[in-house]
Structures are given as structure tokens and as C-alpha cells.
C-alpha atoms as a PDB file:
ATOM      1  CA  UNK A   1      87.942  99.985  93.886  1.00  0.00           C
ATOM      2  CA  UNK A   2      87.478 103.539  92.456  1.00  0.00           C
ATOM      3  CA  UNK A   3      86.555 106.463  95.136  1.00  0.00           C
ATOM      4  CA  UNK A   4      83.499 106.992  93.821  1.00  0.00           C
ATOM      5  CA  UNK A   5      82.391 103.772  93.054  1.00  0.00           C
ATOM      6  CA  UNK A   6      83.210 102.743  97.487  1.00  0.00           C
ATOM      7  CA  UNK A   7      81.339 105.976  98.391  1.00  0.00           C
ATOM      8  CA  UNK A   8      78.302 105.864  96.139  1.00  0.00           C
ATOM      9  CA  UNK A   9      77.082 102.421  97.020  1.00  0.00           C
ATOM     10  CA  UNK A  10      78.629 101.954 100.201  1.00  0.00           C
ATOM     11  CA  UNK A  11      75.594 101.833 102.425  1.00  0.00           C
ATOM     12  CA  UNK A  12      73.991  98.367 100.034  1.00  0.00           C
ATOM     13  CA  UNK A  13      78.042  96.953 101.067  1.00  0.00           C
ATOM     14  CA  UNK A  14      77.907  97.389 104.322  1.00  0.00           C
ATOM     15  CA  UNK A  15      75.125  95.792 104.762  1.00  0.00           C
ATOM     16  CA  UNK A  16      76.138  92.577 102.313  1.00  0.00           C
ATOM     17  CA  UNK A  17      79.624  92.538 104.151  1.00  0.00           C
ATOM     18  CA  UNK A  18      77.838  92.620 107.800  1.00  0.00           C
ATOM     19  CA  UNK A  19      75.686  89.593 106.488  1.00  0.00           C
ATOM     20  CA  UNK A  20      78.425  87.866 105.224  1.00  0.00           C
ATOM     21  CA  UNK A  21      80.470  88.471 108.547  1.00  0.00           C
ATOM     22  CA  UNK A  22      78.506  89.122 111.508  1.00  0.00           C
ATOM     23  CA  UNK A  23      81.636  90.429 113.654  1.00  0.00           C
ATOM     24  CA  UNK A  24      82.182  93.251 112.216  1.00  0.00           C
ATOM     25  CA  UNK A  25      80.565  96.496 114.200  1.00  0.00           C
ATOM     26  CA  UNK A  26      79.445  99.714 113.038  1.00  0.00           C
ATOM     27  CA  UNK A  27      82.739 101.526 113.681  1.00  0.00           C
ATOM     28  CA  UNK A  28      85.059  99.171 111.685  1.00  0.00           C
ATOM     29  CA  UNK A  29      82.621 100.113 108.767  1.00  0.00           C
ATOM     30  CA  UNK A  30      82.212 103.650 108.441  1.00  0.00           C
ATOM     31  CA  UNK A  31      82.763 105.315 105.606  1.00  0.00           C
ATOM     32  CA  UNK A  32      84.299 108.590 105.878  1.00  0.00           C
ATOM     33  CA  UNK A  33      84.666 111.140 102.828  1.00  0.00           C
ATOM     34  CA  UNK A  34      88.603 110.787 101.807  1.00  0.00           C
ATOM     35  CA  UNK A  35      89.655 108.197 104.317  1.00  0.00           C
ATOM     36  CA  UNK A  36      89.124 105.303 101.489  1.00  0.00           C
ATOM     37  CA  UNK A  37      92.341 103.730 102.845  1.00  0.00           C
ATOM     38  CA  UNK A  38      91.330 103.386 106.270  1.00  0.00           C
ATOM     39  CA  UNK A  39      88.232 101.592 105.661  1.00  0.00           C
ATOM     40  CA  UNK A  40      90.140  98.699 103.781  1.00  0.00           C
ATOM     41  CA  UNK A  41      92.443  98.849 106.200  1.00  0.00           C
ATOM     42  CA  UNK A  42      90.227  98.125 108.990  1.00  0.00           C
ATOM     43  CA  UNK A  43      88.135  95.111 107.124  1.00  0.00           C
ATOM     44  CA  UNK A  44      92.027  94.194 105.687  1.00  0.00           C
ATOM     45  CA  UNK A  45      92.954  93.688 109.501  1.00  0.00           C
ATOM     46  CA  UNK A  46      89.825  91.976 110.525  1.00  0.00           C
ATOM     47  CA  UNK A  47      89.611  89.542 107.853  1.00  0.00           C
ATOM     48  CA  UNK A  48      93.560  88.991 107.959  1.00  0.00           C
ATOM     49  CA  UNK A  49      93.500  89.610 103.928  1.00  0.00           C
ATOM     50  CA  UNK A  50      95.765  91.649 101.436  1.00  0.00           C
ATOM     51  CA  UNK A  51      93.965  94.812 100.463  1.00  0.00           C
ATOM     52  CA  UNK A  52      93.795  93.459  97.131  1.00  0.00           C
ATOM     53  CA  UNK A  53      91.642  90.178  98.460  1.00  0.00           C
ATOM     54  CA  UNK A  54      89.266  92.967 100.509  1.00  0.00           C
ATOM     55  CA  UNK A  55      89.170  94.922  97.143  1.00  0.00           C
ATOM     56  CA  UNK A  56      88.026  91.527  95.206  1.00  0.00           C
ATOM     57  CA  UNK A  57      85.580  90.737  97.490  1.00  0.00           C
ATOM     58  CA  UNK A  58      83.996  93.619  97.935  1.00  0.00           C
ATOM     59  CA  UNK A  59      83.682  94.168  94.459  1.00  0.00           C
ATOM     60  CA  UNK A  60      82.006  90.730  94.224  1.00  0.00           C
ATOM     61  CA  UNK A  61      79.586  91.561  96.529  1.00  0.00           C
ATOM     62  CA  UNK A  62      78.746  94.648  94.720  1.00  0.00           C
END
């Protein structure tokens, strides 16, 4: 998922990936400017997926 594309509608994915899985808090999804990496690593962990499943599913959410 390109930089820009994570940052500029992040705020309409959190809020589909929060629906979709109600555990996750505010902390494991914030979004902050150059720490792209971190994020997926955080929903990676908590969904037990490959970053590559996280990046296909948040892109189909999008």
C-alpha cells in the first residue's frame, strides 16, 4: 500500500477495520507520519497475518 495512499484515507480505514474487528484499540491504530511500517506491524501481530495479507485486506476495505 503506497505512503500516500495509507495516510490520505486512513481515518475512513480505521474506522472499517475497527468494525470489522472490534479488538483492536485506538493505540494499535494510529497513524503516525513516516512510521508506515509500524502500523502494519501492529494489525500484522494482532491479526497473526503476513504483512502482505494486512496489505490485501486493507486495500479491500478501501
Amino acid at each position: 500500500m503506497d505512503r500516500l495512499e495509507l495516510k490520505g484515507h486512513w481515518n475512513e480505514l480505521k474506522g472499517k477495520v475497527k468494525q470489522a474487528h472490534g479488538d483492536f484499540t485506538d493505540d494499535d491504530l494510529r497513524y503516525e507520519e513516516g512510521k508506515d511500517d509500524e502500523l502494519l506491524g501492529r494489525i500484522q501481530q494482532k491479526l497473526g497475518k503476513t504483512r502482505e495479507e494486512v496489505v490485501d485486506w486493507l486495500k479491500s476495505l478501501g
